[in-house]
Protein backbone atom coordinates (compact mmCIF):
# COMPACT_ATOMS: atom_id res chain seq x y z
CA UNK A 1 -43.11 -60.41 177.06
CA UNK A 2 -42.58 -63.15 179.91
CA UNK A 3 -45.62 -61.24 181.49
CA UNK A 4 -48.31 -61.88 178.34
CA UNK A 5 -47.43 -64.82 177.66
CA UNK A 6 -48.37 -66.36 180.83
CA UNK A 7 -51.76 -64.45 180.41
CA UNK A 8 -52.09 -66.36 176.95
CA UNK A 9 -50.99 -69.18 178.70
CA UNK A 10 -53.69 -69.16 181.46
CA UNK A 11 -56.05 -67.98 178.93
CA UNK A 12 -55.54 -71.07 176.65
CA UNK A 13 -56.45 -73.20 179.93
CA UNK A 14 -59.06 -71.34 181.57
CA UNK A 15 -60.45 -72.03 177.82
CA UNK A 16 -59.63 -75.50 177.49
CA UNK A 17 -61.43 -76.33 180.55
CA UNK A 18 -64.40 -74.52 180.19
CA UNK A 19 -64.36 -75.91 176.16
CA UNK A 20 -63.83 -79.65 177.75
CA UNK A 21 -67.40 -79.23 179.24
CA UNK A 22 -68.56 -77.97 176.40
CA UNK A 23 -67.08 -80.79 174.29
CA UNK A 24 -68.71 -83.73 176.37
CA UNK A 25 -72.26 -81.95 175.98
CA UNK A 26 -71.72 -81.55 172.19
CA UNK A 27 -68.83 -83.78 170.84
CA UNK A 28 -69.77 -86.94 172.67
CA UNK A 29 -72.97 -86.66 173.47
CA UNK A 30 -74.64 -84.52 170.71
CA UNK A 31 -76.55 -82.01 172.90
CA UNK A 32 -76.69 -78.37 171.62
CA UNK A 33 -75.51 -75.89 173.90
CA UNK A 34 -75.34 -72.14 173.05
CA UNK A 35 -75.62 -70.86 176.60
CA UNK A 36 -72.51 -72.59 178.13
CA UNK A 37 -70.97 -69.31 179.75
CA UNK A 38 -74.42 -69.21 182.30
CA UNK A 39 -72.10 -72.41 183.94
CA UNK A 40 -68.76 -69.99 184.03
CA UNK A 41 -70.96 -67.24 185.13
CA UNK A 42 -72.38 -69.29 188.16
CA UNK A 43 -69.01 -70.84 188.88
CA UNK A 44 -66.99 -67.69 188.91
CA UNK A 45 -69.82 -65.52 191.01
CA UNK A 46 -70.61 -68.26 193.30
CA UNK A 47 -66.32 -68.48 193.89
CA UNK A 48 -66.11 -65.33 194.74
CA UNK A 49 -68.73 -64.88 196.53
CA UNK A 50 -68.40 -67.40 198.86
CA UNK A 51 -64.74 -66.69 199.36
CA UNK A 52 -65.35 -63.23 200.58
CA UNK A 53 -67.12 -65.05 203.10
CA UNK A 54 -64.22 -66.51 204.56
CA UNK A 55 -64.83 -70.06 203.02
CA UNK A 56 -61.48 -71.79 201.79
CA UNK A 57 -60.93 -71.36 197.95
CA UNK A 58 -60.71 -74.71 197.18
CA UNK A 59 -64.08 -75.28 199.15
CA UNK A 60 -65.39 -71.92 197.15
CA UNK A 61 -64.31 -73.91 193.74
CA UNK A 62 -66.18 -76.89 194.36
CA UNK A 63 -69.26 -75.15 195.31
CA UNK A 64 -68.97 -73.30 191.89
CA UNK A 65 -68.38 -76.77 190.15
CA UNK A 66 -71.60 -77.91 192.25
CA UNK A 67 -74.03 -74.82 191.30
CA UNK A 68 -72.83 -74.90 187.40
CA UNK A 69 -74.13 -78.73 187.83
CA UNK A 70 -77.45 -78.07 189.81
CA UNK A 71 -77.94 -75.22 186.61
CA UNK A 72 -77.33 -77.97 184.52
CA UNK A 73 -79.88 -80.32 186.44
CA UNK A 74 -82.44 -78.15 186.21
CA UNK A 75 -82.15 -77.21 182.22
CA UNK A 76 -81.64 -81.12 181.76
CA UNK A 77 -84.42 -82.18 183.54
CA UNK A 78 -86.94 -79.69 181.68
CA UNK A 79 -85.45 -79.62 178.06
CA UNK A 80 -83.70 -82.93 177.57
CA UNK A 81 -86.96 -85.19 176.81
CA UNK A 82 -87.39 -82.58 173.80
CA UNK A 83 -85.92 -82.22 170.42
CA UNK A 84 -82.74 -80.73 170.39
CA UNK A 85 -83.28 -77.46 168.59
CA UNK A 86 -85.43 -76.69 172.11
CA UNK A 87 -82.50 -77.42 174.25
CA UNK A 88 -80.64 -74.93 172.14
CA UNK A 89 -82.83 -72.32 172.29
CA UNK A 90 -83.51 -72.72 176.31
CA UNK A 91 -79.87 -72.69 176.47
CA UNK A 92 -79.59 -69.36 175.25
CA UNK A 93 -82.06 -67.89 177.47
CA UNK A 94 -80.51 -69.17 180.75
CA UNK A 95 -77.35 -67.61 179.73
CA UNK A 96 -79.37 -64.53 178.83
CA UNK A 97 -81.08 -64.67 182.43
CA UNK A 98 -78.12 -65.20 184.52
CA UNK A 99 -76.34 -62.54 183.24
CA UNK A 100 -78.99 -60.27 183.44
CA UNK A 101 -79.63 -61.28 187.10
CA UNK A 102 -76.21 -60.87 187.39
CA UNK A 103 -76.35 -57.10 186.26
CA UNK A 104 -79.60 -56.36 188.27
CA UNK A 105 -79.53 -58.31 191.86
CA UNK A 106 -77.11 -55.32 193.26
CA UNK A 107 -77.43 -56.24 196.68
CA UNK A 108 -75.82 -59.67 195.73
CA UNK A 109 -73.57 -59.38 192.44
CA UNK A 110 -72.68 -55.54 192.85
CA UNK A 111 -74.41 -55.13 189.63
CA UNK A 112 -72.53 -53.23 186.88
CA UNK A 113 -69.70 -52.38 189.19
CA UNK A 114 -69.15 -55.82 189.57
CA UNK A 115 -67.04 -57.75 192.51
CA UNK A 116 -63.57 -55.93 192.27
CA UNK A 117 -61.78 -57.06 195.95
CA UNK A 118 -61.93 -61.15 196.61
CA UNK A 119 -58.94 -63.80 197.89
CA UNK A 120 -56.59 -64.89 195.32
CA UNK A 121 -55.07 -68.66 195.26
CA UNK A 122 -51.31 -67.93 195.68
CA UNK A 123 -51.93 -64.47 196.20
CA UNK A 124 -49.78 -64.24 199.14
CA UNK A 125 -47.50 -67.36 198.89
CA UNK A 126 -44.02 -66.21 198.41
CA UNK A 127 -42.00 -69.20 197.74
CA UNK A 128 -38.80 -69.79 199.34
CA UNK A 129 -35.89 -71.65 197.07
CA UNK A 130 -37.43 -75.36 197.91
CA UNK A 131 -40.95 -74.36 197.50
CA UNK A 132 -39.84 -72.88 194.08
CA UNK A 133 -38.17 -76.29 193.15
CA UNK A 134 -41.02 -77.81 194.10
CA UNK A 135 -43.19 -76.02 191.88
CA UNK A 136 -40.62 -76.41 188.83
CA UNK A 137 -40.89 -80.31 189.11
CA UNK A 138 -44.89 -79.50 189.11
CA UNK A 139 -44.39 -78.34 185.95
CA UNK A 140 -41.81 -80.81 184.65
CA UNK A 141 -44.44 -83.79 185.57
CA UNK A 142 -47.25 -81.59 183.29
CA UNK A 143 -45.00 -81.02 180.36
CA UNK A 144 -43.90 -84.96 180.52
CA UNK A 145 -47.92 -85.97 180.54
CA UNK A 146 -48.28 -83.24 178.08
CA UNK A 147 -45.74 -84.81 175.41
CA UNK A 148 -46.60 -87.94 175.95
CA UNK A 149 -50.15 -87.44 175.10
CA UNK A 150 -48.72 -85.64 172.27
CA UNK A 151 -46.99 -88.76 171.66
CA UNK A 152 -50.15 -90.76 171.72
CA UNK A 153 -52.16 -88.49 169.52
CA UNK A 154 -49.52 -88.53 166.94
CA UNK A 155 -49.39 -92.46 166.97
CA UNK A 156 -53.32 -92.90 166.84
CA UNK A 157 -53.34 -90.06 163.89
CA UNK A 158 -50.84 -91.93 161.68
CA UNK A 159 -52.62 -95.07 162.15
CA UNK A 160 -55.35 -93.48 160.76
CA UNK A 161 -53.67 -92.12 157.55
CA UNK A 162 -52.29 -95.46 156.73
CA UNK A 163 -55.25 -97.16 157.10
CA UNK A 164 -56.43 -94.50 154.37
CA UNK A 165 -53.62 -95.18 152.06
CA UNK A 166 -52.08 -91.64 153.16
CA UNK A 167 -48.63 -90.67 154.08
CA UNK A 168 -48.23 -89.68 157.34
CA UNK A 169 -46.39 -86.13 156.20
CA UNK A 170 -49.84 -84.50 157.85
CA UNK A 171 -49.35 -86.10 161.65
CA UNK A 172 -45.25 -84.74 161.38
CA UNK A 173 -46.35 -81.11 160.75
CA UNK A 174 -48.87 -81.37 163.39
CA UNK A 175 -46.09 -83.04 165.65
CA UNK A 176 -43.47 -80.43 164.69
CA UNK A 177 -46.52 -77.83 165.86
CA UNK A 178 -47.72 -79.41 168.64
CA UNK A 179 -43.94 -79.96 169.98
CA UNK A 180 -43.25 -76.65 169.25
CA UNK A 181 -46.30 -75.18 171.31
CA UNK A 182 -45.56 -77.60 174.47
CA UNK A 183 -41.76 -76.79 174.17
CA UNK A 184 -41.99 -73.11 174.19
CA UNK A 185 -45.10 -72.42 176.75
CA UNK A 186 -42.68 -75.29 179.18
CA UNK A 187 -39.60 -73.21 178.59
CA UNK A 188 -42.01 -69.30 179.31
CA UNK A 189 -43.38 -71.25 182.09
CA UNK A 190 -40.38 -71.95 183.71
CA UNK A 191 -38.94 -68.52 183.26
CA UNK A 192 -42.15 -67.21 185.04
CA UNK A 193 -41.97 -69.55 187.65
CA UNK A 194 -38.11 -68.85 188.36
CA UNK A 195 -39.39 -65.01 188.72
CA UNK A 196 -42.56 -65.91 190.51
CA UNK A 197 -45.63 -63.80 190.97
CA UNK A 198 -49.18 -64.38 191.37
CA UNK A 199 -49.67 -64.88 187.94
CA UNK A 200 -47.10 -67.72 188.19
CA UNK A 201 -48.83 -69.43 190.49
CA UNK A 202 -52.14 -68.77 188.83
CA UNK A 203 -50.80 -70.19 185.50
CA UNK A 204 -49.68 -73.58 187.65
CA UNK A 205 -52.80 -73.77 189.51
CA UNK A 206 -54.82 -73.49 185.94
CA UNK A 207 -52.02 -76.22 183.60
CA UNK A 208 -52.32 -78.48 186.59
CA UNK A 209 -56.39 -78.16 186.51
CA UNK A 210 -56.43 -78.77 182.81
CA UNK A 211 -54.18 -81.84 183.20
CA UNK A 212 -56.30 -83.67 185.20
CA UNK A 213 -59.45 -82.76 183.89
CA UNK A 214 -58.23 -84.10 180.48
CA UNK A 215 -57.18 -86.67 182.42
CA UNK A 216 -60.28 -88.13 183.99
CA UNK A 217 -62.20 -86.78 180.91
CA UNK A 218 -60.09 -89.00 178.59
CA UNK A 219 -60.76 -91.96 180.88
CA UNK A 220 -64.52 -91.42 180.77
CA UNK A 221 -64.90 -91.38 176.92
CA UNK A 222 -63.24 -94.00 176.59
CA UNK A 223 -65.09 -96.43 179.14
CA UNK A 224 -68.33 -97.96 178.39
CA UNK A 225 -69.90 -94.98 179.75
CA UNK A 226 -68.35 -92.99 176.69
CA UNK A 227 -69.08 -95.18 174.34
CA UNK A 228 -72.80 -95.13 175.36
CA UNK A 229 -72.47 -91.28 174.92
CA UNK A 230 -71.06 -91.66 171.72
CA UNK A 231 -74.06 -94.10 170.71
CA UNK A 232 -76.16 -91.48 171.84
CA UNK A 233 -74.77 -88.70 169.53
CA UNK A 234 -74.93 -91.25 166.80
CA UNK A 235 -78.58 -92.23 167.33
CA UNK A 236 -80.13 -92.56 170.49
CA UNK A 237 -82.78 -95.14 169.64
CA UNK A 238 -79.70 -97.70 169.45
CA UNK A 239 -79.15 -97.49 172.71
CA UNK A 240 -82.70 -97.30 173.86
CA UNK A 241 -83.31 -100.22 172.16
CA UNK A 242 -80.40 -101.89 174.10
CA UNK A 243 -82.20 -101.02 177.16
CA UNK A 244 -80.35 -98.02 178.53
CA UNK A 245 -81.86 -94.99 179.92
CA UNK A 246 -80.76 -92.48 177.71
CA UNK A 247 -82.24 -89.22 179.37
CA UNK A 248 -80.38 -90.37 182.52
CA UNK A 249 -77.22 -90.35 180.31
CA UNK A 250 -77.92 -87.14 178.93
CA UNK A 251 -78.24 -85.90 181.55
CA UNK A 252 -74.86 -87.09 183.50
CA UNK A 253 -73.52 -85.43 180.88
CA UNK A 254 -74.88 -82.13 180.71
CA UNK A 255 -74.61 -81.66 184.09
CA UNK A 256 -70.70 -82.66 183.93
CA UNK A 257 -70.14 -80.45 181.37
CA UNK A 258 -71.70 -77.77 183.56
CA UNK A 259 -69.70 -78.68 186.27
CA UNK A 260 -66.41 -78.30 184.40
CA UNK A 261 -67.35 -75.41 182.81
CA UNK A 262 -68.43 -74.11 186.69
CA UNK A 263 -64.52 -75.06 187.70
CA UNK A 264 -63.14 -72.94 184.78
CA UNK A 265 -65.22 -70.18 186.11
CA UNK A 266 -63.94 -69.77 189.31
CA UNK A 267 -59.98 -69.49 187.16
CA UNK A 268 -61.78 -67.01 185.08
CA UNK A 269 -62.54 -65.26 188.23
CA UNK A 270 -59.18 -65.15 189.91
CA UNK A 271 -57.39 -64.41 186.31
CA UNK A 272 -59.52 -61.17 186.00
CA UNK A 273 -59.19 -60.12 188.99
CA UNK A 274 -63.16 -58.66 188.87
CA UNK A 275 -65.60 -59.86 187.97
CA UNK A 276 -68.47 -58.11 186.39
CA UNK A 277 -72.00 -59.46 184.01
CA UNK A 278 -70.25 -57.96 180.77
CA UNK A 279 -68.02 -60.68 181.43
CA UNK A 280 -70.03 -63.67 180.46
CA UNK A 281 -72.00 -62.48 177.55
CA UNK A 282 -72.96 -64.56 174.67
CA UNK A 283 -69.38 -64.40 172.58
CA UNK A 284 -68.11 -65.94 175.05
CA UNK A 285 -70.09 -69.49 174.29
CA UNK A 286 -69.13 -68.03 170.83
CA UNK A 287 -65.61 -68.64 171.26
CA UNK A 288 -65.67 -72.25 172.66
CA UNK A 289 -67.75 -73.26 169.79
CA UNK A 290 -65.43 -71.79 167.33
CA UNK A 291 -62.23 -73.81 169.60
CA UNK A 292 -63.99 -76.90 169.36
CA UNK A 293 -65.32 -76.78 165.68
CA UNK A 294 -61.27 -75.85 165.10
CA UNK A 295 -59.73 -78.82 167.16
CA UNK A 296 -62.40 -81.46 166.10
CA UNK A 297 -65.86 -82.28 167.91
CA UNK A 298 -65.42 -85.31 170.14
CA UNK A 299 -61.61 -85.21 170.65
CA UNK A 300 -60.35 -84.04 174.04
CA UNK A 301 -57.02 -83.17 172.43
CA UNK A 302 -58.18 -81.54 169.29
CA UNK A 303 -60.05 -78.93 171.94
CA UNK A 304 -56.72 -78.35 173.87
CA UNK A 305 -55.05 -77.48 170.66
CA UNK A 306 -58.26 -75.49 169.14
CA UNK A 307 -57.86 -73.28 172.48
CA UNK A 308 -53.76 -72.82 171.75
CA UNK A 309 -54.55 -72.18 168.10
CA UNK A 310 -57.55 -69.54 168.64
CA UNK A 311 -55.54 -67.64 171.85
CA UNK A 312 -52.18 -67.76 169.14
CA UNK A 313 -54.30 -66.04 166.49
CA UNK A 314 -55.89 -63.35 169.01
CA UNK A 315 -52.65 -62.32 170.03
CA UNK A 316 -51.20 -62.38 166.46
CA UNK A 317 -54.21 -59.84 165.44
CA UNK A 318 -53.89 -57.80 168.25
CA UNK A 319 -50.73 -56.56 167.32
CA UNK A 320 -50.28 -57.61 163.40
CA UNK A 321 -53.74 -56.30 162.37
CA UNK A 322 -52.96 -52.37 163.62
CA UNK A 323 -49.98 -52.47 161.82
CA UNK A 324 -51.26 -53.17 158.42
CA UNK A 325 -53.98 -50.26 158.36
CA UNK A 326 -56.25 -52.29 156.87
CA UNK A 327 -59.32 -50.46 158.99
CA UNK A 328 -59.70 -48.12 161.12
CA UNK A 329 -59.58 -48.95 165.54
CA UNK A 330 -63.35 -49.01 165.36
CA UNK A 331 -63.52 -51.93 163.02
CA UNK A 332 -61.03 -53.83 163.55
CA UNK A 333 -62.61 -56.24 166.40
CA UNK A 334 -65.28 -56.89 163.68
CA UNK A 335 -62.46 -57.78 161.08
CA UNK A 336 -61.22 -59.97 163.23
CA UNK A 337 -64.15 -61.37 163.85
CA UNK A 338 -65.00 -62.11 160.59
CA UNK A 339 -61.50 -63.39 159.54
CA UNK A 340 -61.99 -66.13 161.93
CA UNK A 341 -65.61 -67.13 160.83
CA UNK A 342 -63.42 -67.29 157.30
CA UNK A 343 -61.03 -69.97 158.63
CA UNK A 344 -64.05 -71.68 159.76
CA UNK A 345 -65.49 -72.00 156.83
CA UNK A 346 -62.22 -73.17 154.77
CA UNK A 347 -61.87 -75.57 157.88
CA UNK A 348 -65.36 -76.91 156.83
CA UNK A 349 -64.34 -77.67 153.78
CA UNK A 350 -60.98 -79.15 153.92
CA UNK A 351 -61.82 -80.73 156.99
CA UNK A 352 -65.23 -81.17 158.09
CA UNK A 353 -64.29 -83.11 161.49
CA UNK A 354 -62.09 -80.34 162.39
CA UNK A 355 -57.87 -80.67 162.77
CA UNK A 356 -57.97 -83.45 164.51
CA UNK A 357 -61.41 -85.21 165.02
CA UNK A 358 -62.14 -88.51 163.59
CA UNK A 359 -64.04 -88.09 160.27
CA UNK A 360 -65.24 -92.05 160.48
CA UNK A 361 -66.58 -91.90 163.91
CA UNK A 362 -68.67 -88.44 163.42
CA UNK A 363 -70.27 -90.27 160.50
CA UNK A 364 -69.81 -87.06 158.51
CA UNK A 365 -70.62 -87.42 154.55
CA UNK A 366 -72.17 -90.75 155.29
């Protein structure tokens, strides 16, 4: 049990990294992307890649981050001066192209066998009982900045309901939830890293990369340069007519977003263990849409807990659904498919701006 849930647990950030990048393209910034695995596919291939070549993994990362952001520069720079519905459909393409170059260049990608032998972070680190400490007050620091942006979240969210006349009933449940989510992946965490294994260390590695690139993604939105990206989304001739370069802005952004995205590649990567083109096909862009329509566009925290949400609900189907017999094995992926796109819609109408985006500053309804 210990075992899966630190697969969930990795899952959830390997997701809520690559659905941060995807977040600053869309949620702040109002750019359309429906090809954001091509940046995981480049980050993850160009990881291992380079990493069976004897470069140093952290080196290997960063040069995943870096060609995820040069895919981006090159998309931005021919698509971003158009309307947005072609950015969307170019978007899809280069997905579409990289994984099929990914499936064909054999002599670089392996093709359909894909990459199945490449160094693992941690993969050989056995920790002695100080290391081991060491790695437990890792984690103690991350579930301390993890509560207390809990903490904050909560705050800003009851704000919000009284300023709406509302009782704040709605921020407690999603408190008591939230808690409950940080409290028990802290206490599987430390189990796992008491009995450490690769997997341990991978799960670290990934909580400690999602930390601080909420982090320094949290500080961005919320510095002038944010709030240019959020004029942007709004209407773009606003800031134009304030005199800033707004393709130069859109395109920071897409290619940050395609850099993060490249970083949660390479944790994709070492998670699998292989890496092969059916990887990064288009449900994959499929599912970070659906995390951040579910945790609110333009909220960093509402995608962290969109990613926790969607990864609790694919492992509650994967073992509730069979028991109810409500379709045969063949169907039920599609079932649970479509029970999703059902929340969604619900979601849409209850809450437009998602569970915890900010209805008022998404000018929805207006």
């Amino acid at each position: 049990m210990v075992g899966y849930l630190v697969y969930l647990t990795i899952s959830a950030a390997t997701y809520g990294i690559f659905c941060l990048g995807l977040n600053l393209q869309w949620g702040f910034t109002g750019l359309i992307n429906f090809g954001h695995v091509a940046f995981l596919a480049i980050g993850a291939y160009t990881t291992v890649l380079l990493s069976n070549q004897g470069v140093p993994l952290l080196l290997a990362l960063a040069a995943g981050a870096g060609g995820a952001a040069c895919l981006g520069l090159f998309i931005g720079i021919s698509t971003l001066r158009l309307r947005e519905d072609y950015l969307a459909i170019v978007t899809i393409g280069v997905s579409e192209l990289v994984r099929l170059i990914a499936l064909n260049e054999e002599w670089l990608t392996q093709g359909s066998f894909g990459i199945q032998r490449y160094p693992l972070p941690l993969g050989t680190f056995r920790p002695n009982p100080v290391e081991k400490f060491g790695l437990i007050l890792c984690l103690v620091a991350i579930g301390v900045f993890a509560a207390w942006q809990l903490w904050r979240g909560l705050r800003w969210h009851w704000k919000q309901l009284k300023k709406q006349g509302k009782s704040g009933t709605e921020a407690i449940a999603w408190g008591v939830i939230g808690g409950g989510i940080i409290t028990s992946l802290f206490i599987n965490s430390l189990i796992a890293l008491q009995n450490y294994n690769f997997k341990a260390g991978l799960m670290l590695l990934s909580i400690l990369a999602l930390a601080l690139v909420y982090a320094g993604l949290e500080y961005l939105v919320q510095s002038p340069w944010g709030r240019i990206l959020k004029a942007i989304r709004e209407d773009e001739e606003i800031p134009r007519a304030l005199g800033k370069n707004v393709f130069w802005y859109k395109l920071q952004a897409f290619m940050l977003g395609g850099a993060i995205a490249g970083g949660a590649g390479s944790f994709y990567a070492w998670q699998l263990t292989n890496v092969y083109p059916s990887n990064f096909d288009p449900l994959v862009t499929f599912n970070a849409w659906t995390i951040i329509v579910l945790g609110g566009a333009g909220s960093n925290p509402g995608t962290l807990l969109g990613s926790l949400i969607f990864f609790g609900y694919d492992s509650l189907t994967r073992f509730v659904l069979p028991q109810l017999n409500l379709v045969d094995d063949t169907r039920l992926g599609a079932l649970r498919i479509m029970v999703i796109g059902i929340i969604l819609m619900v979601l849409m109408v209850w809450r437009p701006q998602g569970i915890l985006g900010n209805k008022d500053e998404l000018t929805l309804g207006k």
